[in-house]
Protein backbone atom coordinates (compact mmCIF):
# COMPACT_ATOMS: atom_id res chain seq x y z
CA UNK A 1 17.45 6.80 212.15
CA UNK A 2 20.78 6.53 210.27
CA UNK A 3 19.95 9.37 208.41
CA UNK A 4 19.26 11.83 211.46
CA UNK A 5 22.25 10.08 213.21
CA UNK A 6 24.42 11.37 209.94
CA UNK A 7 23.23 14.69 210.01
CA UNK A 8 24.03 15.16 213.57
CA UNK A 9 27.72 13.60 212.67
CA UNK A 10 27.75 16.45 210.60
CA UNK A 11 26.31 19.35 212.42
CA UNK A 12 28.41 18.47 215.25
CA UNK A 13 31.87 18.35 212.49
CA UNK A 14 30.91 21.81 211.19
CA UNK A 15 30.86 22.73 214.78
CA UNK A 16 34.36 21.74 215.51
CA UNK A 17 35.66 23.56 212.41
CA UNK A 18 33.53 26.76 213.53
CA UNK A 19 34.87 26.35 217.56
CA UNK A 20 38.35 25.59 216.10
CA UNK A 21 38.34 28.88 214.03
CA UNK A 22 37.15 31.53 216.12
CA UNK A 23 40.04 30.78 218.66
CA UNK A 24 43.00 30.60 215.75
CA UNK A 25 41.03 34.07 214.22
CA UNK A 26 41.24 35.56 217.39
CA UNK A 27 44.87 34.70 218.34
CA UNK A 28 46.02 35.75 214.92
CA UNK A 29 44.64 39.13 214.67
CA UNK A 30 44.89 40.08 218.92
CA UNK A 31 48.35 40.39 219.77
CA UNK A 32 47.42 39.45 223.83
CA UNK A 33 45.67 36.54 222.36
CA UNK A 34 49.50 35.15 220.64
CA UNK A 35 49.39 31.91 223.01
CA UNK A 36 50.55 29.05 221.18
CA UNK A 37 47.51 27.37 222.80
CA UNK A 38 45.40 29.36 220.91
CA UNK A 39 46.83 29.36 217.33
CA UNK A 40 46.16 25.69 216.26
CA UNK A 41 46.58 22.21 217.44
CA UNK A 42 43.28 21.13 218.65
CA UNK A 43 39.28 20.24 217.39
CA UNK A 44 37.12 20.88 219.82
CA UNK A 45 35.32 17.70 221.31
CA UNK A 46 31.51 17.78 220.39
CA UNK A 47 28.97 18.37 222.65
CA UNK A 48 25.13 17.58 221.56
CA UNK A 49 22.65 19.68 223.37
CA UNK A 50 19.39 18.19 224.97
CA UNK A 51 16.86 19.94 226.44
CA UNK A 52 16.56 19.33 230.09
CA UNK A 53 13.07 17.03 231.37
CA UNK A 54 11.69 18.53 234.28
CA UNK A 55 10.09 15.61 236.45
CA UNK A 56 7.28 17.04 239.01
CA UNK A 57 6.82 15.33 242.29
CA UNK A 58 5.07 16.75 245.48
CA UNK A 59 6.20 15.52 248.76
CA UNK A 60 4.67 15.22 252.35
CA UNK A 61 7.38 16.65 253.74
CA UNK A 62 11.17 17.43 252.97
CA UNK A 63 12.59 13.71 254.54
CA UNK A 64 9.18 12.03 255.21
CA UNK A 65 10.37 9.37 252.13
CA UNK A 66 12.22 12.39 250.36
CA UNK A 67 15.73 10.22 249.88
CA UNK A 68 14.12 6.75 248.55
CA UNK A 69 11.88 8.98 246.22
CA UNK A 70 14.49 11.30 245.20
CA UNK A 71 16.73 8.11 244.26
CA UNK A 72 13.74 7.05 241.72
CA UNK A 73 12.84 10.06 239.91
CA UNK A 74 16.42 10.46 239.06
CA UNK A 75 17.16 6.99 238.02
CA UNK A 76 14.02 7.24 235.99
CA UNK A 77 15.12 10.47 234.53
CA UNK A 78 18.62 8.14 233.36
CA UNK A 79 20.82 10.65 235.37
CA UNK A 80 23.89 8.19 235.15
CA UNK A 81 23.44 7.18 231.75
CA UNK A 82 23.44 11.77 230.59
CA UNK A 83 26.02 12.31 228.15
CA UNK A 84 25.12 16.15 227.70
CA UNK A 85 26.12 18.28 230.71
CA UNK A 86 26.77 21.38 228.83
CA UNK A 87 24.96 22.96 225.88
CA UNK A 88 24.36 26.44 224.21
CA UNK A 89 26.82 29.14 223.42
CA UNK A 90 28.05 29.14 227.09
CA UNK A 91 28.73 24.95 226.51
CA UNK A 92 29.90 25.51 223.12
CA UNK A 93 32.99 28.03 224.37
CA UNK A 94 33.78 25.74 227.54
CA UNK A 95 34.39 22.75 225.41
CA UNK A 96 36.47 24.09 223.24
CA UNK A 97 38.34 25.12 226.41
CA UNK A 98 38.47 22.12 227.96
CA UNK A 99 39.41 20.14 225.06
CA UNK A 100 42.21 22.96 225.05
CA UNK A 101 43.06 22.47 228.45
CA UNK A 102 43.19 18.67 227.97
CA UNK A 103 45.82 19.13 225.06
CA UNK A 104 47.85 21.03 227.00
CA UNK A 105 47.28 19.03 230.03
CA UNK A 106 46.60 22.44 232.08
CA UNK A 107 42.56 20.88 232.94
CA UNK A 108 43.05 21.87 236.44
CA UNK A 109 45.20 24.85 236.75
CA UNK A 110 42.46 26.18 234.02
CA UNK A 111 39.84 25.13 236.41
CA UNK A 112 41.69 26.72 239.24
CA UNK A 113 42.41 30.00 237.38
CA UNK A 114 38.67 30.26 236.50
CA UNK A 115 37.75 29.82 240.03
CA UNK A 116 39.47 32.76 241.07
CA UNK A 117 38.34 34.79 238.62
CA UNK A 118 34.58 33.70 239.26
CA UNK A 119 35.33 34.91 242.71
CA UNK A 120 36.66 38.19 241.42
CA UNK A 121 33.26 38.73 239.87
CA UNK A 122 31.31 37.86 242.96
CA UNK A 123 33.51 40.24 245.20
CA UNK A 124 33.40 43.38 243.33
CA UNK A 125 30.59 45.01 241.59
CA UNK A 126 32.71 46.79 239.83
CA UNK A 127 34.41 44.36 237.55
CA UNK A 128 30.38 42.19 237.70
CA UNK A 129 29.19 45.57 235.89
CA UNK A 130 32.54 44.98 233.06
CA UNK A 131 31.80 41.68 232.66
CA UNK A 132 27.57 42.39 232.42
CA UNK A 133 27.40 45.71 231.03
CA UNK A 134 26.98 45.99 226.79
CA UNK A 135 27.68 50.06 227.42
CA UNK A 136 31.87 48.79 227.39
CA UNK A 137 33.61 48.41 224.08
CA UNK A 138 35.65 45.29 223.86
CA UNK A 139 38.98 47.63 223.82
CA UNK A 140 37.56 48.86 227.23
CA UNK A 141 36.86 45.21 228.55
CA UNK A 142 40.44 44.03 227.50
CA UNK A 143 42.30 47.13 228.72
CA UNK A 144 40.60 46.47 232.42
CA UNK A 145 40.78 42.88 232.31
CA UNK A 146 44.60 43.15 231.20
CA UNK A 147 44.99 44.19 235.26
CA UNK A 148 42.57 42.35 236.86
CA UNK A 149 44.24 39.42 235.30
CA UNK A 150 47.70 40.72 236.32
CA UNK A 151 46.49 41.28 239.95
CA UNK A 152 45.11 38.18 240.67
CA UNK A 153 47.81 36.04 238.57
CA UNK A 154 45.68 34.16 236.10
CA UNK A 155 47.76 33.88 233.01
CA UNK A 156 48.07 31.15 230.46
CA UNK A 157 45.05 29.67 228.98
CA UNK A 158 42.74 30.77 231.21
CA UNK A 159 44.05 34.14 230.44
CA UNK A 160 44.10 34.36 226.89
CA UNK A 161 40.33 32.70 227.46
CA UNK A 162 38.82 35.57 229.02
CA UNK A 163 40.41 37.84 226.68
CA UNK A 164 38.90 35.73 223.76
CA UNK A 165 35.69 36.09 224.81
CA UNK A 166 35.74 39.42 225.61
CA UNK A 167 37.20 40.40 221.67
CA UNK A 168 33.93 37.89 220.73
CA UNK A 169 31.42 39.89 222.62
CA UNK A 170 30.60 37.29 224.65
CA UNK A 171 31.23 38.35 228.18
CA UNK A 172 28.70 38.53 229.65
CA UNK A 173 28.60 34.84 229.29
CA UNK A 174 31.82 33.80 231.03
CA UNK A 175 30.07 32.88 234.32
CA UNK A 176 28.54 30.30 232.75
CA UNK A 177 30.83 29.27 230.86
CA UNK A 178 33.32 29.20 233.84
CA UNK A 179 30.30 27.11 235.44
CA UNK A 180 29.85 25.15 232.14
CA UNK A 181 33.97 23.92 232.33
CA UNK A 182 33.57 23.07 235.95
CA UNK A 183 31.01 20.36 234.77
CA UNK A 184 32.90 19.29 231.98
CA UNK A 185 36.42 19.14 234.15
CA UNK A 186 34.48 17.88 237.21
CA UNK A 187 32.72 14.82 235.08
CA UNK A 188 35.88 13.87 233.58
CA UNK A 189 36.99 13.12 237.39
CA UNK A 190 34.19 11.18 238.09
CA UNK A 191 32.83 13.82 240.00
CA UNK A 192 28.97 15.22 239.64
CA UNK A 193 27.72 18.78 240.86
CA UNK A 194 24.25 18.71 242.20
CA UNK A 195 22.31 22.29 242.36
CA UNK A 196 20.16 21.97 245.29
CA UNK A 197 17.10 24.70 246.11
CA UNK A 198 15.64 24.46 249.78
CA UNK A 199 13.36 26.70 251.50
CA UNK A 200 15.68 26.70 254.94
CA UNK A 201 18.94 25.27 255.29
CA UNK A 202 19.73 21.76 255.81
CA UNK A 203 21.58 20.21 258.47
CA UNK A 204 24.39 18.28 257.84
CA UNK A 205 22.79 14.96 258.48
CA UNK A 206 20.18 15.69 255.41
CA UNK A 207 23.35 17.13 253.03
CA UNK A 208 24.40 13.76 254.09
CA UNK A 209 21.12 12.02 253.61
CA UNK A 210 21.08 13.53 250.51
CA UNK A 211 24.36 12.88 248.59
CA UNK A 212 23.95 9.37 249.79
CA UNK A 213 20.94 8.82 247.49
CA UNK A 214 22.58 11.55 244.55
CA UNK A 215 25.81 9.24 244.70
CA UNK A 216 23.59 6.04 244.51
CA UNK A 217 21.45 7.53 241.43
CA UNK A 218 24.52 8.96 239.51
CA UNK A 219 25.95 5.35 239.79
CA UNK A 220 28.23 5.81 242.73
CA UNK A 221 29.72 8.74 241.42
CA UNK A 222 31.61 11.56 244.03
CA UNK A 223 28.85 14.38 244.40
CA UNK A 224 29.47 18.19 244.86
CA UNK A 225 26.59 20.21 246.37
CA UNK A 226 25.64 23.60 245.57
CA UNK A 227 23.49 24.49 248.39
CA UNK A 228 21.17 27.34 247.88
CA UNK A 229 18.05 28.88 250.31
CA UNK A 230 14.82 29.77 248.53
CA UNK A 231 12.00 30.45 250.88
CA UNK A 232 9.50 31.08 248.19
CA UNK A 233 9.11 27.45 247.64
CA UNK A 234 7.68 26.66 250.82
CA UNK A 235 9.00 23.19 251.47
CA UNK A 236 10.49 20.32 249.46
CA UNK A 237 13.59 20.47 247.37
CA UNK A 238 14.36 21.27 243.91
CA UNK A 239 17.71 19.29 242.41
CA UNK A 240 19.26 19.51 239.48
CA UNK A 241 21.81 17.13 238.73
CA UNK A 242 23.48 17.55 235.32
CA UNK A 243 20.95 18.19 232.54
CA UNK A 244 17.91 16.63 234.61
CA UNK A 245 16.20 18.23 237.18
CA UNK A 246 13.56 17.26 239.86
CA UNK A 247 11.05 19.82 241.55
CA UNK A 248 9.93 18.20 244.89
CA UNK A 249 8.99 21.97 246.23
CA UNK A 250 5.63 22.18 248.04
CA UNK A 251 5.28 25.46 245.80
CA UNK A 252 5.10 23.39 243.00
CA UNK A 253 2.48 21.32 244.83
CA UNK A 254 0.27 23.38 245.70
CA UNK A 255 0.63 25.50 242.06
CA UNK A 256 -0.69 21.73 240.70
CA UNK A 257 -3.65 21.58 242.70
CA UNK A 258 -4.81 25.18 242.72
CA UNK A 259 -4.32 24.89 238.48
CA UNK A 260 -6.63 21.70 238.96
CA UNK A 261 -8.96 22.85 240.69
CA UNK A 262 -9.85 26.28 237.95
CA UNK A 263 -10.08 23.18 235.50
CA UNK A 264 -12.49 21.84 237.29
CA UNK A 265 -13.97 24.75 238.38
């Protein structure tokens, strides 16, 4: 046990040095990338990945019992006691911004900036097809970005982000890594983000209904929903709450029995 707990003391050290050097490499040799904040000053904080446990549950119906059962798959799956919440190359590049934007103290104008920049992506194809696309050189991605960033006023950190991962190839990633800091700035508010999957939309009492139990399993923490409408799985709910996730859909369900039944069969 000490041994393994060593060796991840050191994988997660040479990760720090790697994080740490990519963004002084960058700012050195990219003129656009000169911020201060990106020369030297800070280690990135470590972030251990996990693989996330998938806990199947069918369900009657979507509140027949939903909330109460809801409440104990999570606090079986130890939601409140999940230290990971980001992982990957998408975690890796939003904790080394957030432990950036920390240093600087700039956590939520970063978060802010990002936002808008998200929303860029969502709002024009155009700029979703730079960001996507492998067919655009680098040059060609920071040359574009230069006036998207310009136009919608997103300078600073932020900034000189989105042009670092562009020069690193990487950005195709940035919507998850914009997604990635939002759960790292978010948790260090107290604040969890809940991914929720039903098949029709929910009224506002069951959002309600809801958050109540994901507050109460997350150990009274605030809870942000991202509300999303699936009709292929039937009923139920899927949520994912940090690194955990629970599939209560009936498609799930009924892909359980009909698999039991050929084994029978």
């Amino acid at each position: 046990m000490l041994a393994a707990a060593g060796s991840r003391r050191h994988a997660t050290a040479h990760l720090d040095k790697a994080m740490l050097a990519f963004a002084v490499g960058c700012a050195c040799k990219t003129p656009m990338l000169g911020n201060p904040a990106f020369r030297a000053g800070s280690a990135t904080r470590s972030v251990l990945s996990t693989e996330s446990s998938r806990i199947s549950e069918g369900s009657r119906s979507l509140w027949a019992g939903g909330a109460a059962k809801l409440k104990g798959l999570l606090k079986v799956a130890s939601v409140a006691e999940e230290d990971t919440i980001v992982s990957g190359v998408a975690g890796r590049y939003a904790s080394a911004l957030f432990s950036l934007a920390q240093d600087q103290r700039e956590g939520e104008a970063v978060a802010d900036a990002l936002a808008r920049f998200d929303a860029l992506i969502t709002e024009s194809p155009d700029l979703e097809r730079l960001v996507r696309s492998p067919i655009f050189s680098a040059a060609d991605q920071l040359k574009a970005l230069d006036a998207v960033l310009a136009q919608a006023v997103i300078s600073g950190v932020a900034a000189n982000f989105i042009r670092l991962v562009a020069t690193k190839r990487r950005l195709f990633y940035i919507r998850e890594m914009i997604a990635d800091y939002r759960k790292l700035y978010e948790a260090s508010r107290g604040v969890t983000r809940a991914e929720v999957t039903s098949a029709t939309a929910l009224t506002d009492a069951n959002v309600a209904s809801l958050k109540d139990s994901l507050r109460a399993a997350s150990g009274g923490r605030e809870i942000n929903l991202d509300m999303k409408v699936d009709p292929s799985i039937i009923g139920g709910l899927i949520v994912k709450l940090g690194s955990r996730m629970v599939d209560g859909s009936l498609k799930t369900k009924l892909n359980a029995i009909r698999l039991a039944m050929k084994e029978v069969g």
